[in-house]
N, C-alpha and C. Protein backbone atom coordinates (compact mmCIF):
# COMPACT_ATOMS: atom_id res chain seq x y z
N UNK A 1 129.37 244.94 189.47
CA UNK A 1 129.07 245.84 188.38
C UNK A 1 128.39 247.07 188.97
N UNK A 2 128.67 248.22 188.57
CA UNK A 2 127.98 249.79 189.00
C UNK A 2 127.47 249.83 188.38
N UNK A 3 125.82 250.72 189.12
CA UNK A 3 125.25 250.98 188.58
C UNK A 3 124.81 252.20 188.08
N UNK A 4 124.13 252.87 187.48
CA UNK A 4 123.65 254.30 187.41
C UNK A 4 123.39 255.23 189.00
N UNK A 5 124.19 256.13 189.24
CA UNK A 5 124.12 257.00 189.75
C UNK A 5 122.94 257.96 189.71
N UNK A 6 121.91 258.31 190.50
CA UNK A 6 121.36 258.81 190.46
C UNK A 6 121.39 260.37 191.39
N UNK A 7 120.77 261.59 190.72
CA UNK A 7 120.63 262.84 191.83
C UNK A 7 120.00 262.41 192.75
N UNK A 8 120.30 263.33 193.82
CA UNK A 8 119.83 263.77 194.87
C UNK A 8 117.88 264.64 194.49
N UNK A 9 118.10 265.02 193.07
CA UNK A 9 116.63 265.53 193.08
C UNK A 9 115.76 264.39 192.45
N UNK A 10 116.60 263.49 191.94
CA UNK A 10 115.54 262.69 190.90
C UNK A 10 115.05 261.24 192.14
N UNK A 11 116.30 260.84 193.64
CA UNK A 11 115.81 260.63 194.61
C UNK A 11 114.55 261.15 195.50
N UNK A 12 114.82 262.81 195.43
CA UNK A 12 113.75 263.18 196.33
C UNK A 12 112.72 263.27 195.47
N UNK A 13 112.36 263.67 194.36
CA UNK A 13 111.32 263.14 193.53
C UNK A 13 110.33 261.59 193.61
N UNK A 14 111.08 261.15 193.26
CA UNK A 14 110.68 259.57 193.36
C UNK A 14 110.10 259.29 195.21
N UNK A 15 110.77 259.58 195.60
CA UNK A 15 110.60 259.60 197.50
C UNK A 15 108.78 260.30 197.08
N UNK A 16 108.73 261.64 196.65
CA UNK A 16 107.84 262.69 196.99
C UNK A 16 106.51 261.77 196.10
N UNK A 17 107.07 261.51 194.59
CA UNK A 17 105.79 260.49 194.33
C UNK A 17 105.16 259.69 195.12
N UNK A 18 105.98 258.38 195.87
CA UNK A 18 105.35 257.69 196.40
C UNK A 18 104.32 258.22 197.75
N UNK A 19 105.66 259.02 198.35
CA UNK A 19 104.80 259.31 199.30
C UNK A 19 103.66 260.56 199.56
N UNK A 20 103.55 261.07 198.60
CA UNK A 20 102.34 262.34 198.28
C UNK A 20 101.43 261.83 197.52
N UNK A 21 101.75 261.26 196.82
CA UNK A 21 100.99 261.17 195.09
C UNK A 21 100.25 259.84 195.42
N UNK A 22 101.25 258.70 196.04
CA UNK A 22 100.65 257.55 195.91
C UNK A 22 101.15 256.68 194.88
N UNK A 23 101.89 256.82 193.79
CA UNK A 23 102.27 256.56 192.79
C UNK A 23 102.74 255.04 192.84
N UNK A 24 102.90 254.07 192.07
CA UNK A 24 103.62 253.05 191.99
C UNK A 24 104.76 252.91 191.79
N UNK A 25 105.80 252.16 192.28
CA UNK A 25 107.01 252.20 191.42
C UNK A 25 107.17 252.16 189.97
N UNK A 26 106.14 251.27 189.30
CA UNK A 26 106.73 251.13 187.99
C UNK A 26 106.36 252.46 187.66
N UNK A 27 104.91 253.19 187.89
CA UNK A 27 105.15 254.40 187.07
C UNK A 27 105.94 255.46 187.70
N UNK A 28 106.52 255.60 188.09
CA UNK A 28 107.80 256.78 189.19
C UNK A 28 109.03 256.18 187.88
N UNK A 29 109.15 254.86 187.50
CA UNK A 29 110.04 254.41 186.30
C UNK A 29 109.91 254.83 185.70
N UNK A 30 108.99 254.65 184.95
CA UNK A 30 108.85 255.17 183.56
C UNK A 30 109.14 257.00 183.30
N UNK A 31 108.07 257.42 184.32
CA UNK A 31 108.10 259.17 184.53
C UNK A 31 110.14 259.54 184.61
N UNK A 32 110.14 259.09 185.63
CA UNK A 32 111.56 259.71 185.99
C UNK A 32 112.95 259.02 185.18
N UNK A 33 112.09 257.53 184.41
CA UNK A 33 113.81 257.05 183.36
C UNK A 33 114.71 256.37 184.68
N UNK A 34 113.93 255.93 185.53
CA UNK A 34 115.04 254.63 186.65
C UNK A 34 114.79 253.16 185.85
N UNK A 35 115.96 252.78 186.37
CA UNK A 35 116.27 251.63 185.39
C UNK A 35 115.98 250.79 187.11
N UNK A 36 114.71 250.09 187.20
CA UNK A 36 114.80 248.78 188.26
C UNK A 36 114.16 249.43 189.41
N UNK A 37 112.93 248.48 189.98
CA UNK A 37 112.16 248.70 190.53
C UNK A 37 112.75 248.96 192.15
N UNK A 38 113.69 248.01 192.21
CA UNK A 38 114.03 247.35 193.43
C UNK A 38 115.10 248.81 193.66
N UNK A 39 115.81 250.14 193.42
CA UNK A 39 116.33 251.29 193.34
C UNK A 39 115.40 252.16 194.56
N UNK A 40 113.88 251.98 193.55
CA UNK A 40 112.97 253.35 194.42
C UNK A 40 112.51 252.36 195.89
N UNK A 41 112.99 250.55 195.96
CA UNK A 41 112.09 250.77 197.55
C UNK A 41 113.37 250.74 198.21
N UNK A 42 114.62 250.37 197.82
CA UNK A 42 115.74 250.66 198.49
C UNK A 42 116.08 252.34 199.09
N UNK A 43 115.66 253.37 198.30
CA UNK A 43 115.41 254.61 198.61
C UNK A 43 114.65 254.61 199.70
N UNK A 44 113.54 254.09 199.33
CA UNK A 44 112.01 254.30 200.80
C UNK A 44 112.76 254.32 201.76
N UNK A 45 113.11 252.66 201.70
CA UNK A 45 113.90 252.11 202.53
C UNK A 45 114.95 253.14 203.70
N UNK A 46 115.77 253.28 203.22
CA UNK A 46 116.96 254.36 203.53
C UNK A 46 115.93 256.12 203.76
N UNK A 47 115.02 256.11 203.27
CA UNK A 47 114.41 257.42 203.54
C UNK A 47 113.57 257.26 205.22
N UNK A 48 113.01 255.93 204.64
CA UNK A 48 112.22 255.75 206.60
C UNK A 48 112.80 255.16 207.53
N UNK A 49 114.31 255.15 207.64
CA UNK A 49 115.13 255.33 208.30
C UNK A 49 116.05 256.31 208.71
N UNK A 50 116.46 256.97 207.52
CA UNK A 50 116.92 258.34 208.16
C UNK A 50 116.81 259.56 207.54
N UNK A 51 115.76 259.75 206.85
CA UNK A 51 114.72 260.72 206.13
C UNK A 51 115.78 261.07 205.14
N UNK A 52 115.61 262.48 204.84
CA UNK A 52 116.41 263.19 203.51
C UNK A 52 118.36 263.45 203.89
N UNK A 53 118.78 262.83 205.05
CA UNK A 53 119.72 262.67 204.99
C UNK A 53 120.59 261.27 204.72
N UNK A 54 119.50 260.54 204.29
CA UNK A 54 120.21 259.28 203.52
C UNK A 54 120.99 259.38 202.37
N UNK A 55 120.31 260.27 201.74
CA UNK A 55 120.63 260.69 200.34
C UNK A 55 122.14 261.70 200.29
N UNK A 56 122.31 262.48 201.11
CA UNK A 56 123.29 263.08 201.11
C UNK A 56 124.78 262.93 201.54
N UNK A 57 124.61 261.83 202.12
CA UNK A 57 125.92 260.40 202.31
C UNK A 57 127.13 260.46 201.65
N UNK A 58 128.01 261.21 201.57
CA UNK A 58 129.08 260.24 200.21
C UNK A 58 128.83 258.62 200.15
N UNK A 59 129.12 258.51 198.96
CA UNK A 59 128.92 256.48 198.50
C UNK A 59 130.60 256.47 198.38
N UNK A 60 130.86 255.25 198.40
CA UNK A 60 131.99 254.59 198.92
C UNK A 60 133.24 255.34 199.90
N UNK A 61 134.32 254.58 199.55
CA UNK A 61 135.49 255.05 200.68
C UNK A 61 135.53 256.17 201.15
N UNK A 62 135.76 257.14 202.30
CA UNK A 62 136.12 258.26 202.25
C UNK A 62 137.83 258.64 202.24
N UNK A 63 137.87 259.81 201.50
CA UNK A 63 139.43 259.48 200.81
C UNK A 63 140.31 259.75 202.16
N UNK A 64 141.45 259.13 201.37
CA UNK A 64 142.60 258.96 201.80
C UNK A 64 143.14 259.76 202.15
N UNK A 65 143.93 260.09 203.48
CA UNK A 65 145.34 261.00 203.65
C UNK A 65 146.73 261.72 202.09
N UNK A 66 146.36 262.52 202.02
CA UNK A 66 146.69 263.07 200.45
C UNK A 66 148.50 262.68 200.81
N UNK A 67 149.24 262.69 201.90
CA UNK A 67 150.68 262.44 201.84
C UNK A 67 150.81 260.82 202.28
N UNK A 68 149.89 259.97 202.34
CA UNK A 68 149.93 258.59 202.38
C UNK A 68 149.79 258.32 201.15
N UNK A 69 148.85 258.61 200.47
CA UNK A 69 148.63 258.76 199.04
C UNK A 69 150.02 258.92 198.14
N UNK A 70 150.57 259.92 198.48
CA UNK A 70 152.32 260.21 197.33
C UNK A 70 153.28 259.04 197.65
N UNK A 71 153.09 258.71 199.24
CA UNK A 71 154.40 258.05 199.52
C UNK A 71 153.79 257.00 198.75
N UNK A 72 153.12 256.32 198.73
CA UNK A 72 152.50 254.99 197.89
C UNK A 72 152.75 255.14 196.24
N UNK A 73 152.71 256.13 196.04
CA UNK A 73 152.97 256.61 194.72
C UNK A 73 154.50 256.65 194.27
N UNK A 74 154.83 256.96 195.49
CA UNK A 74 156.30 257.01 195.08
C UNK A 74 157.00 255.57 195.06
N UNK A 75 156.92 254.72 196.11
CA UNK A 75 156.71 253.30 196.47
C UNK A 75 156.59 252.67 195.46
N UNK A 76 155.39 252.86 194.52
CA UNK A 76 154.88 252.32 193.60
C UNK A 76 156.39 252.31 192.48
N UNK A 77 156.33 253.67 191.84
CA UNK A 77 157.52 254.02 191.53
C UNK A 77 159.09 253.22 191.29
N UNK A 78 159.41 253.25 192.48
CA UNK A 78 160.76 252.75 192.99
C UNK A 78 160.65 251.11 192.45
N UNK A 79 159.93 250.49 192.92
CA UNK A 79 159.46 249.02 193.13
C UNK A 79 159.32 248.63 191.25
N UNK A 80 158.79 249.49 190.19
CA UNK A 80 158.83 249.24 189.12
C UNK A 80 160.00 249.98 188.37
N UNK A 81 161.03 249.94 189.18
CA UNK A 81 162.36 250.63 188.77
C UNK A 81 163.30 249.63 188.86
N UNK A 82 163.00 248.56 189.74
CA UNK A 82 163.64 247.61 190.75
C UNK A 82 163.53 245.87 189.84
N UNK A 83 162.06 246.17 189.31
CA UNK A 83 161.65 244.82 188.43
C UNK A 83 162.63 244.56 187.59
């Protein structure tokens, strides 16, 4: 199941609470509207490992070859022509 997507500012926010402010997770929740505690230390997490370029990552696959992509399409195609 997916979950809520979050910015890149409402990450570095939450990052900047804890680590300026001192703040707790639950209240960085409540303030900023994150749904689940276990979000902002997975952030930490990924932040004190590879600072503010954790965040800027694409999330999942990186795409596909755009003419591997048609022939599959076309493939697709043919094959439900054939059923």
């Amino acid at each position: 199941m997916a979950g809520k997507d979050y910015s890149l500012e409402v990450k570095t926010e939450a990052i900047r609470m804890v680590v300026e402010l001192g703040m707790t997770h639950r209240a960085i929740e409540e303030v900023l509207g994150i749904r689940g505690r276990s979000r902002i230390k997975e952030w930490m997490r990924a932040y004190r490992r590879e600072g503010q370029a954790a965040f800027t990552k694409p999330n999942g696959r990186p795409p596909s070859d755009q003419s591997e992509f048609e022939r599959l399409r076309m493939e697709n195609a043919l094959l439900k022509k054939f059923q």
